[in-house]
PDB file of N, CA and C in Angstrom:
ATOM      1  N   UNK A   1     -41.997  -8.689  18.246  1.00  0.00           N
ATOM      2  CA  UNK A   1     -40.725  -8.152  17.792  1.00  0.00           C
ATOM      3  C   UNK A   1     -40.978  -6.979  16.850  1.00  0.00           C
ATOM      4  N   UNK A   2     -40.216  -5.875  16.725  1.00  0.00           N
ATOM      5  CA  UNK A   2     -40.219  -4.965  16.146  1.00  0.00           C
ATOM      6  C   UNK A   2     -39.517  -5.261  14.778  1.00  0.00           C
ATOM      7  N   UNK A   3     -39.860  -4.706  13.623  1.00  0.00           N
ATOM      8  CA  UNK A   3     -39.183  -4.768  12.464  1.00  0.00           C
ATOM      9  C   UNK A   3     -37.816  -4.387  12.719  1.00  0.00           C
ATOM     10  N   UNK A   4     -37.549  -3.751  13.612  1.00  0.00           N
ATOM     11  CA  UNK A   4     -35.826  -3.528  13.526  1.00  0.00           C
ATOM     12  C   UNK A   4     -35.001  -4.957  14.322  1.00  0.00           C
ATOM     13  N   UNK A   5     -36.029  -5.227  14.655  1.00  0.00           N
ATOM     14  CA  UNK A   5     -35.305  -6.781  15.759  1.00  0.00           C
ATOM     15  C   UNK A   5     -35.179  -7.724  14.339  1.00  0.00           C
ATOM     16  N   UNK A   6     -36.671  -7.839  13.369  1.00  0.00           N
ATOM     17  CA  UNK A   6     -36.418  -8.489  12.567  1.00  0.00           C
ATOM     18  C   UNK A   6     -35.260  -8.626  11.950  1.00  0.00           C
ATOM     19  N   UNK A   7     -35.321  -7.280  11.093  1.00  0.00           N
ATOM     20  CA  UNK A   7     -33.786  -6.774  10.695  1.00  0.00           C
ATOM     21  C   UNK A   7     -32.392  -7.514  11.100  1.00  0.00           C
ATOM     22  N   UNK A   8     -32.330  -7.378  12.515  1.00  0.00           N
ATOM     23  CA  UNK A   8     -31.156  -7.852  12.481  1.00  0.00           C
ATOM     24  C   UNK A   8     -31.142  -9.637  12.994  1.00  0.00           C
ATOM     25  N   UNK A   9     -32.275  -9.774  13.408  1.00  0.00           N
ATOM     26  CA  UNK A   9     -32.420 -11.266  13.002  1.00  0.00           C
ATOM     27  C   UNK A   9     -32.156 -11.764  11.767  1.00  0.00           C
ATOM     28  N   UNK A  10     -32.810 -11.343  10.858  1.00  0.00           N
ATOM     29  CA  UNK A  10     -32.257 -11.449   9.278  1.00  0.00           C
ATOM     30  C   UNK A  10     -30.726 -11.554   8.728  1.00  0.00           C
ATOM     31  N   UNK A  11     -29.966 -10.511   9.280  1.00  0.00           N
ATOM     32  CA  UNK A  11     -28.498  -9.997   9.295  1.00  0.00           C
ATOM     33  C   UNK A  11     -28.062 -11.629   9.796  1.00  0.00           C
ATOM     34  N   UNK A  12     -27.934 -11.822  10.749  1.00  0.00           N
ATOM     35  CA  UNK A  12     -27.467 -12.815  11.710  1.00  0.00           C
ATOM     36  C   UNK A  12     -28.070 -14.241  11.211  1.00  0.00           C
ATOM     37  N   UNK A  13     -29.060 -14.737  11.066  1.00  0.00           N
ATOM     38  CA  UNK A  13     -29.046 -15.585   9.966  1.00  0.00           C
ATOM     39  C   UNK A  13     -28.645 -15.950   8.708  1.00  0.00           C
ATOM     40  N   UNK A  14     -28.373 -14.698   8.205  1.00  0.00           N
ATOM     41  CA  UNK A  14     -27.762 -14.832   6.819  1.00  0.00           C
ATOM     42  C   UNK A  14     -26.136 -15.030   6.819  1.00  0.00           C
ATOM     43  N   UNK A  15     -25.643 -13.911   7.620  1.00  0.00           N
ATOM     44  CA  UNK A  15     -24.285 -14.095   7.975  1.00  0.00           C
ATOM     45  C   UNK A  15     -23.969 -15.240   8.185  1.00  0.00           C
ATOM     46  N   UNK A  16     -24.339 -15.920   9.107  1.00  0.00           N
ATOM     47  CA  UNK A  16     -23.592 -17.278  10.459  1.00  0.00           C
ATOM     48  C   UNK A  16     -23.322 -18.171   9.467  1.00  0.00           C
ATOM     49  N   UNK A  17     -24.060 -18.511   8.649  1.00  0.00           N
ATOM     50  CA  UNK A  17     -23.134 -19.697   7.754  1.00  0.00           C
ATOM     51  C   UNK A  17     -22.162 -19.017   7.084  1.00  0.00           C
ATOM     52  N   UNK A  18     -21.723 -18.093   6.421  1.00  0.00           N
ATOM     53  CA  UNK A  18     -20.650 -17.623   5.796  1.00  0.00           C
ATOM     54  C   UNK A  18     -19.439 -17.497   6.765  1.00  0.00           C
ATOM     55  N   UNK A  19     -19.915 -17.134   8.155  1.00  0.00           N
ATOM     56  CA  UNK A  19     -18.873 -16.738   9.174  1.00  0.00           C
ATOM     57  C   UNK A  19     -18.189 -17.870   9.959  1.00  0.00           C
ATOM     58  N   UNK A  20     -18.848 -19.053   9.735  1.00  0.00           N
ATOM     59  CA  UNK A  20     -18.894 -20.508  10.337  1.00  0.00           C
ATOM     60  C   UNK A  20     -18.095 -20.901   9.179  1.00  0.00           C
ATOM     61  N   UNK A  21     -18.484 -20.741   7.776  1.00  0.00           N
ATOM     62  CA  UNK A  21     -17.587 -21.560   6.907  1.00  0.00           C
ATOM     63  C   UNK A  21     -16.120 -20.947   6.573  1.00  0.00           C
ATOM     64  N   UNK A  22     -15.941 -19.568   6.814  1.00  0.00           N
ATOM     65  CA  UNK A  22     -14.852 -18.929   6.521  1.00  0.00           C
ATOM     66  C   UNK A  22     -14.227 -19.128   7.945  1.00  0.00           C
ATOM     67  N   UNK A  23     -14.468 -19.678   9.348  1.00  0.00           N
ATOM     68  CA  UNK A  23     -13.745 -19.674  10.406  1.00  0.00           C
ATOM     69  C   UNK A  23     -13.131 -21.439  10.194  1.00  0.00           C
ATOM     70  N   UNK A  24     -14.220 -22.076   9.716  1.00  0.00           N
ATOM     71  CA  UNK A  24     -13.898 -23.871   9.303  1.00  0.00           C
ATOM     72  C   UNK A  24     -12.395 -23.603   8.397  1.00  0.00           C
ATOM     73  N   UNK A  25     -12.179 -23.041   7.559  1.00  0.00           N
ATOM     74  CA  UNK A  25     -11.670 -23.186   6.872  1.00  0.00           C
ATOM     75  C   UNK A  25     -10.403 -22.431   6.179  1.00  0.00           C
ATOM     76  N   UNK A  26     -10.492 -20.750   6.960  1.00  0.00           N
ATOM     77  CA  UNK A  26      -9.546 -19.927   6.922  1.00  0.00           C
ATOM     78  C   UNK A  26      -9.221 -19.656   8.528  1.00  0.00           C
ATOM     79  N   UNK A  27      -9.401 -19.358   9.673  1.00  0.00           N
ATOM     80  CA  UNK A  27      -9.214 -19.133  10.907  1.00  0.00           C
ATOM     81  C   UNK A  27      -8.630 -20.574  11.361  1.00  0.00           C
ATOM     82  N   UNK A  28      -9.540 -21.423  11.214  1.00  0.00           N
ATOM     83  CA  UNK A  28      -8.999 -22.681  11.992  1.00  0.00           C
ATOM     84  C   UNK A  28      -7.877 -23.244  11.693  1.00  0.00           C
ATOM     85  N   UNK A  29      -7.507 -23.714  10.174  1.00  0.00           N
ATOM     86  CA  UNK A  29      -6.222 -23.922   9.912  1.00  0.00           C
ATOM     87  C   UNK A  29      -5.368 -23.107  10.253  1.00  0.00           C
ATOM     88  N   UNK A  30      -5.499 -22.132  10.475  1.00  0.00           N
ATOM     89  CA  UNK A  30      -3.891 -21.270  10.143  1.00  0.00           C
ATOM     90  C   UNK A  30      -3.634 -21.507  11.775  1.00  0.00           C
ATOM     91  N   UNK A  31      -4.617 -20.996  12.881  1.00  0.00           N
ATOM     92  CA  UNK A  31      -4.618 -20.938  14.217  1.00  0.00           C
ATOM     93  C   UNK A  31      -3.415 -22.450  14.456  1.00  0.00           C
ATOM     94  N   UNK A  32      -4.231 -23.122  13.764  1.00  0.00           N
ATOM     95  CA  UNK A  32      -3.893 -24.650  14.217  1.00  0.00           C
ATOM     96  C   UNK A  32      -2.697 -24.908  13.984  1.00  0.00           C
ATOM     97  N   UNK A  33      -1.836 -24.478  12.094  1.00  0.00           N
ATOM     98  CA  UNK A  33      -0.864 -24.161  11.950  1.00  0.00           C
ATOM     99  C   UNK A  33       0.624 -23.588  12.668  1.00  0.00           C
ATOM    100  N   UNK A  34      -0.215 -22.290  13.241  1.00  0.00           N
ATOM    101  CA  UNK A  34       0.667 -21.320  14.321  1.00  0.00           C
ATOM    102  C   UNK A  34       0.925 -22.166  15.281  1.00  0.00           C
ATOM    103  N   UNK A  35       0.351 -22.705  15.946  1.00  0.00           N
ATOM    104  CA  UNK A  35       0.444 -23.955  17.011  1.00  0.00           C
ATOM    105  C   UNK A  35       1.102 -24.850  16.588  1.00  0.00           C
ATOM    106  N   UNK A  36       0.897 -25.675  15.650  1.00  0.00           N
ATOM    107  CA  UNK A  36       2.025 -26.880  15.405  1.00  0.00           C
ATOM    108  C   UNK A  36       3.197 -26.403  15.285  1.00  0.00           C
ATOM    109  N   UNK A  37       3.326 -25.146  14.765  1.00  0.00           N
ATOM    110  CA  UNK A  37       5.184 -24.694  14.482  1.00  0.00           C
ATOM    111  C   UNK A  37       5.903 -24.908  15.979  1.00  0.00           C
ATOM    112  N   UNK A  38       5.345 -24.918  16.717  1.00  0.00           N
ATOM    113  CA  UNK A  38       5.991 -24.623  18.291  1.00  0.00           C
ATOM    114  C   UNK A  38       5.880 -26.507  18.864  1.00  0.00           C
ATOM    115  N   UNK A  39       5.812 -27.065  17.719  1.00  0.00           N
ATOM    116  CA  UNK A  39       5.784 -28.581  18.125  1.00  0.00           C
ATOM    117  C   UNK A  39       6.543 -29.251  17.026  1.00  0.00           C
ATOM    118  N   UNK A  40       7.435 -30.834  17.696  1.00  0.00           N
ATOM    119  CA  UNK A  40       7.827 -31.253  16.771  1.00  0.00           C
ATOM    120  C   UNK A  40       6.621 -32.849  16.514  1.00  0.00           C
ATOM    121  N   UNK A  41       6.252 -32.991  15.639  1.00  0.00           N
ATOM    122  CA  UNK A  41       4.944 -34.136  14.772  1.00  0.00           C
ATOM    123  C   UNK A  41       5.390 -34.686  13.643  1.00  0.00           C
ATOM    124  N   UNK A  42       5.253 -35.970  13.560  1.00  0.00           N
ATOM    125  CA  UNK A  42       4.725 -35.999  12.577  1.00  0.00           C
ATOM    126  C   UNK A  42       3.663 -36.667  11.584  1.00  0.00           C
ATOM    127  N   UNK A  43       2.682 -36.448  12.213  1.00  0.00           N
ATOM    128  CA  UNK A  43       1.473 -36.397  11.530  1.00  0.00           C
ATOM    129  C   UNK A  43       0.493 -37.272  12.662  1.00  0.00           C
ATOM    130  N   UNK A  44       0.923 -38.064  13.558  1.00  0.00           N
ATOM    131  CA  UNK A  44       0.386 -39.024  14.317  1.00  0.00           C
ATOM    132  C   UNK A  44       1.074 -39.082  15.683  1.00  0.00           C
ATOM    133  N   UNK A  45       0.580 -39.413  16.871  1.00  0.00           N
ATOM    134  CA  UNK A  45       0.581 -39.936  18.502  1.00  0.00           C
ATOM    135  C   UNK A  45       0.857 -38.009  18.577  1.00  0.00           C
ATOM    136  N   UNK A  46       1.472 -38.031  19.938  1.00  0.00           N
ATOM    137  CA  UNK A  46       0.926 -36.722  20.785  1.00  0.00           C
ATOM    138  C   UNK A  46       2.505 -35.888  20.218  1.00  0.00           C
ATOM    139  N   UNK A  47       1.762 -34.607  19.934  1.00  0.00           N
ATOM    140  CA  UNK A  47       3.245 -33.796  19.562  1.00  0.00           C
ATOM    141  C   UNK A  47       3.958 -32.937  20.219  1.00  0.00           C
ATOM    142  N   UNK A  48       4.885 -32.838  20.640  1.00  0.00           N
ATOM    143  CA  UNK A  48       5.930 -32.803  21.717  1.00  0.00           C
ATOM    144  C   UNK A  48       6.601 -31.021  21.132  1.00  0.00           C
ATOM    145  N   UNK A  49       6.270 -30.392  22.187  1.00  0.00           N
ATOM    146  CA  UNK A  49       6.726 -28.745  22.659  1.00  0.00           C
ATOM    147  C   UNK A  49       8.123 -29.034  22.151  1.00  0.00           C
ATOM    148  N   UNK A  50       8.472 -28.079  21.185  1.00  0.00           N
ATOM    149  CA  UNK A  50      10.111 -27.592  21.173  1.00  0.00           C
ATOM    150  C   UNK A  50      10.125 -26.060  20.950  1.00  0.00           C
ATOM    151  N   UNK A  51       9.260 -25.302  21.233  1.00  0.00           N
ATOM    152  CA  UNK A  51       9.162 -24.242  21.481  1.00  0.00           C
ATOM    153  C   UNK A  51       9.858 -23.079  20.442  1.00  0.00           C
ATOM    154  N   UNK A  52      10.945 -22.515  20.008  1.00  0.00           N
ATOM    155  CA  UNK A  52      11.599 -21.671  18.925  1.00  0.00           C
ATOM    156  C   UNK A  52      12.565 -22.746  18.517  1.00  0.00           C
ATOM    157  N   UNK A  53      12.266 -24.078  18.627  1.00  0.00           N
ATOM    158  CA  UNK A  53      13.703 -24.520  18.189  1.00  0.00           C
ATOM    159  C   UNK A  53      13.416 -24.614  16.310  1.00  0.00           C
ATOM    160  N   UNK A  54      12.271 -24.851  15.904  1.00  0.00           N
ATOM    161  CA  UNK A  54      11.995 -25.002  14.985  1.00  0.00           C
ATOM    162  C   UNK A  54      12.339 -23.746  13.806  1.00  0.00           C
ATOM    163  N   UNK A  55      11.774 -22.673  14.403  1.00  0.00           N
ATOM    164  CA  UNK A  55      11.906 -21.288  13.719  1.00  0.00           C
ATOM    165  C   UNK A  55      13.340 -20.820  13.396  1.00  0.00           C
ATOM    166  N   UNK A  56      14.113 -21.107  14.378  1.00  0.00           N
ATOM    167  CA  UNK A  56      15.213 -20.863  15.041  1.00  0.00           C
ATOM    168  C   UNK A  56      16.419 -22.117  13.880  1.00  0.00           C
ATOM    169  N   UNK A  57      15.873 -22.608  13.660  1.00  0.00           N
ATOM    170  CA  UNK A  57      16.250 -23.385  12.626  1.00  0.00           C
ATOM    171  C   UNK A  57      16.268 -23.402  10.797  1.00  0.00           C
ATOM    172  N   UNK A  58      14.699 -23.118  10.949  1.00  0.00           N
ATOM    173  CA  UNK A  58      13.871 -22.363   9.519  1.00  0.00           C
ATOM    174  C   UNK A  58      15.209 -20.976   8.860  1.00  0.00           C
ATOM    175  N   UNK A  59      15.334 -20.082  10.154  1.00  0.00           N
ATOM    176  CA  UNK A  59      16.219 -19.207   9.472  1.00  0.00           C
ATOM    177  C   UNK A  59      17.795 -19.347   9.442  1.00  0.00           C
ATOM    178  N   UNK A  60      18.058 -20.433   9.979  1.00  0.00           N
ATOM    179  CA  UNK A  60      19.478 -20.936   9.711  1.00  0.00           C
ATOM    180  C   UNK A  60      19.531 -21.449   8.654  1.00  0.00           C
ATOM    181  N   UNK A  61      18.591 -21.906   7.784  1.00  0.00           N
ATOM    182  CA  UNK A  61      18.880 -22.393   6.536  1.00  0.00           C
ATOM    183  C   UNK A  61      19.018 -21.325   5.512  1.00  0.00           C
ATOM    184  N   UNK A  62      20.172 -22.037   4.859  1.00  0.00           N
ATOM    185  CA  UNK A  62      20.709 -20.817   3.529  1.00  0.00           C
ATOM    186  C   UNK A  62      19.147 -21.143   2.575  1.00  0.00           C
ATOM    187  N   UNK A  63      18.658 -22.468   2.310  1.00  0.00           N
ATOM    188  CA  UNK A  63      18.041 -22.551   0.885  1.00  0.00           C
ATOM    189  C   UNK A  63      16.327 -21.492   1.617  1.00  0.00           C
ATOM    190  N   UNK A  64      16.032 -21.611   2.633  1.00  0.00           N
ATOM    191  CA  UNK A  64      14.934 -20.984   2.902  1.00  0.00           C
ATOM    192  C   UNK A  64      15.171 -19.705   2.888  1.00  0.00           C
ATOM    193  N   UNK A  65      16.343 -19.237   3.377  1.00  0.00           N
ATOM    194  CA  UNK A  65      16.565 -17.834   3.461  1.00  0.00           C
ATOM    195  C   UNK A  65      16.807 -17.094   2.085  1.00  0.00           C
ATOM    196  N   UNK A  66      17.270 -17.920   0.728  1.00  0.00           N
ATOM    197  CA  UNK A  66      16.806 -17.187  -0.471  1.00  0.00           C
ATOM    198  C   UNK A  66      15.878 -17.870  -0.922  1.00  0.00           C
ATOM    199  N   UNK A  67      14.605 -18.293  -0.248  1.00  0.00           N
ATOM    200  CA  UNK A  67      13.563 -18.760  -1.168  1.00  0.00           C
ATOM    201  C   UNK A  67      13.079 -16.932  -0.382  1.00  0.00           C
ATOM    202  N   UNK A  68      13.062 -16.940   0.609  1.00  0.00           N
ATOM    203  CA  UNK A  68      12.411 -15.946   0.973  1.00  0.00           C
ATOM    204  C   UNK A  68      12.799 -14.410   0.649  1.00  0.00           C
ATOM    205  N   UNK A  69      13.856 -14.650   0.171  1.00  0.00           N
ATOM    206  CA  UNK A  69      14.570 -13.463  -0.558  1.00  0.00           C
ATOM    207  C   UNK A  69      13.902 -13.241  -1.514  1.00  0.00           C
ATOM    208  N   UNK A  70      13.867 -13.997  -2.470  1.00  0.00           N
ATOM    209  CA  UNK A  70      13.164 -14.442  -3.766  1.00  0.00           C
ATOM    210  C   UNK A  70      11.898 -14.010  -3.997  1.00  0.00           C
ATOM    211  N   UNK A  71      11.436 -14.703  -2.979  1.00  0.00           N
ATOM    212  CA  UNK A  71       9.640 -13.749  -2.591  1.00  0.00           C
ATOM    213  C   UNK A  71       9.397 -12.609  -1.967  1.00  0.00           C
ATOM    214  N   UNK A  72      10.459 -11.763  -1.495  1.00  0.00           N
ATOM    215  CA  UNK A  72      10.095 -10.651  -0.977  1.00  0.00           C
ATOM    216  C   UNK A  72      10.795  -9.707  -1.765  1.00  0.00           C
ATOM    217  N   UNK A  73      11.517 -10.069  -2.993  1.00  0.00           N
ATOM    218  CA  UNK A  73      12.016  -9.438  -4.168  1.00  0.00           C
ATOM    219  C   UNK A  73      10.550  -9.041  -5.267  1.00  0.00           C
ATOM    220  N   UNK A  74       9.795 -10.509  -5.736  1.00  0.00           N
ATOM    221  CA  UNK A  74       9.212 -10.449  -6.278  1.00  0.00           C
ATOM    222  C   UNK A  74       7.767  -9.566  -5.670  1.00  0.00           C
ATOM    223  N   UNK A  75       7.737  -9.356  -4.489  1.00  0.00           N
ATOM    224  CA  UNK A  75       6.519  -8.919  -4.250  1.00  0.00           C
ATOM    225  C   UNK A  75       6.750  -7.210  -4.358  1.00  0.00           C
ATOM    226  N   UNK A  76       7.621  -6.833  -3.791  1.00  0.00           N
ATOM    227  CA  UNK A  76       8.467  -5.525  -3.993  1.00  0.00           C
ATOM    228  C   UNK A  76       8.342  -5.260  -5.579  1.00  0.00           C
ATOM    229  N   UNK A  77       9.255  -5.892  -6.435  1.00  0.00           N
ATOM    230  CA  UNK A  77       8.483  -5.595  -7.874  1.00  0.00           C
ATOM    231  C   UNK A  77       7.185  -5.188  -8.393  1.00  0.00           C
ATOM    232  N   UNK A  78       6.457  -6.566  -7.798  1.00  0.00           N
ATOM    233  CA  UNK A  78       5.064  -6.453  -8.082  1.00  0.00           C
ATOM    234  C   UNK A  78       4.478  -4.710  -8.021  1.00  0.00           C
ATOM    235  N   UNK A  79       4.453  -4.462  -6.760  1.00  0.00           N
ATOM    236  CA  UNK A  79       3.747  -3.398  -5.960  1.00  0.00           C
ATOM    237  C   UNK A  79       4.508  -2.575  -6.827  1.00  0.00           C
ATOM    238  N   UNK A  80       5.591  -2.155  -6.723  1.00  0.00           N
ATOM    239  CA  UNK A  80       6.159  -0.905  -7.647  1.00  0.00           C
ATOM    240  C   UNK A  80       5.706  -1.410  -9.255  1.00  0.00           C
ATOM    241  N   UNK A  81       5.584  -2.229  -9.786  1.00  0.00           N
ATOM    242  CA  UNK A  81       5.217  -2.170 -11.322  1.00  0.00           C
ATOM    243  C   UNK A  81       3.650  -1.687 -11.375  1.00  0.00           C
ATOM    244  N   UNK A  82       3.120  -2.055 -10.427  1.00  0.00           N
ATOM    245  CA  UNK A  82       1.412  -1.914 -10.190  1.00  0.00           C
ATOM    246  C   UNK A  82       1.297  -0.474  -9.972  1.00  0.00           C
ATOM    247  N   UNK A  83       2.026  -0.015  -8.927  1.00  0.00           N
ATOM    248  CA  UNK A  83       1.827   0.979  -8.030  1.00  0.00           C
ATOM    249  C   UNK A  83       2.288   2.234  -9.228  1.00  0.00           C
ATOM    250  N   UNK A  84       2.894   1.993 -10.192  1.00  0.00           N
ATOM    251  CA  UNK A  84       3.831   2.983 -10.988  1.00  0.00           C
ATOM    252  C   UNK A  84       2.705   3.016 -12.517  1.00  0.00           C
ATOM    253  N   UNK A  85       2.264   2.153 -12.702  1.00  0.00           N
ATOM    254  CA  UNK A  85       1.183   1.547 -13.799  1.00  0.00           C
ATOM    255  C   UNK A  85       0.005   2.321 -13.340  1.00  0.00           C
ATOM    256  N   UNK A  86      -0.557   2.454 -12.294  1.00  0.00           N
ATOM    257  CA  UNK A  86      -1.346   2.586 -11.530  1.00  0.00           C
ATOM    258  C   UNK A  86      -1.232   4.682 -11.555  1.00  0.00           C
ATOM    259  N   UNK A  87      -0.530   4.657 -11.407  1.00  0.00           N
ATOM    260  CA  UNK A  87      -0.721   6.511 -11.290  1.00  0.00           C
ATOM    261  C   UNK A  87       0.150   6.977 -12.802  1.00  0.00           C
ATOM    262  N   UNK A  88       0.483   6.382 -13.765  1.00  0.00           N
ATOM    263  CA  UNK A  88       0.349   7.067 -15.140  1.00  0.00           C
ATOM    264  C   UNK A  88      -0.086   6.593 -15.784  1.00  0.00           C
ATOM    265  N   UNK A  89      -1.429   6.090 -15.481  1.00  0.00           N
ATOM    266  CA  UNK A  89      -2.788   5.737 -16.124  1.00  0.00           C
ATOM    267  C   UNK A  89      -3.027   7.431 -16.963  1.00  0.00           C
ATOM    268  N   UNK A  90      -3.519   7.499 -18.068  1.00  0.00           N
ATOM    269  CA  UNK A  90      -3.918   9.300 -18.594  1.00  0.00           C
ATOM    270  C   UNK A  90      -5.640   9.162 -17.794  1.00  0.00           C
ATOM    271  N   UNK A  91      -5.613  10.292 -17.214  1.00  0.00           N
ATOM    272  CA  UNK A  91      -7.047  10.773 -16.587  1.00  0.00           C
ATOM    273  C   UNK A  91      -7.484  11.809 -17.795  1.00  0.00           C
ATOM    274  N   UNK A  92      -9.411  11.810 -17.785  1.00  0.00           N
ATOM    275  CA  UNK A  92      -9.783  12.195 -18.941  1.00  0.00           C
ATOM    276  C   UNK A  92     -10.228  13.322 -18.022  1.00  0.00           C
ATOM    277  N   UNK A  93     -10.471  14.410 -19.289  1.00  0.00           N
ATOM    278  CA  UNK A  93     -10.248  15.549 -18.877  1.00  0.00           C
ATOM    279  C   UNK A  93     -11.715  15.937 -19.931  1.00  0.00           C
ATOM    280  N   UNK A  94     -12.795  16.178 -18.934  1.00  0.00           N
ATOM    281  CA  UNK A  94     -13.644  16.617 -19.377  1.00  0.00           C
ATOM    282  C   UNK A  94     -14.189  18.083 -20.143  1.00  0.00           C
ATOM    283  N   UNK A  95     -13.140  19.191 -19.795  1.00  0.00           N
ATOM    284  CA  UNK A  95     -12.771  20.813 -20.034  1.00  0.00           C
ATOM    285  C   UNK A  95     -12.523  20.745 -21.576  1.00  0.00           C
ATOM    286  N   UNK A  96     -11.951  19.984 -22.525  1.00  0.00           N
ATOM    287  CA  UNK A  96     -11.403  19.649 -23.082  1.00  0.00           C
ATOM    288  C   UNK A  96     -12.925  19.398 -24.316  1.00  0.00           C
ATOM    289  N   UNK A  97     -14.020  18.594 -24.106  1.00  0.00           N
ATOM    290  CA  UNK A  97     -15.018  18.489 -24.769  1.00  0.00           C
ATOM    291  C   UNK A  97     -15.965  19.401 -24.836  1.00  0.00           C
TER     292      UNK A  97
END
């Protein structure tokens, strides 16, 4: 093997457990997540396809529909208090010394 084969033998060993534990644990749930929404379960025996009835429901509710108000208020804030904080920071002006 050539040192550049090494190389990326190296790469690829080092990676695969980080990429294995971040797929265990961020990819797999959510995947798995996205999938159960399109089923009605609960928690045990085989879970049964209802396809948008669920979602389709989620936004008929008044209390979800201002929780989500709520959070897409606060994130909007966020970004503009950051975003506004963020560019009248004073930049130093080296001409000056």
């Amino acid at each position: 093997m050539t040192t550049k084969q090494d190389k990326r033998l190296g790469y690829v060993v080092l990676t695969l457990p980080s990429i294995l534990i971040y797929a265990a644990v961020i990819i797999f749930p959510v995947l798995f997540s996205f999938a159960l929404g399109f089923t009605e379960w609960g928690g045990y025996g085989a879970p049964v396809w209802v396809g948008l009835k669920n979602y389709s429901r989620m936004f008929a509710d008044s209390v979800f529909l201002h929780g989500l108000r709520n959070n897409l208020l606060i994130v909007a804030v966020s970004v503009l208090v950051r975003s506004r904080s963020v560019f009248s920071l004073p930049t130093s002006s080296t001409a000056d010394s």
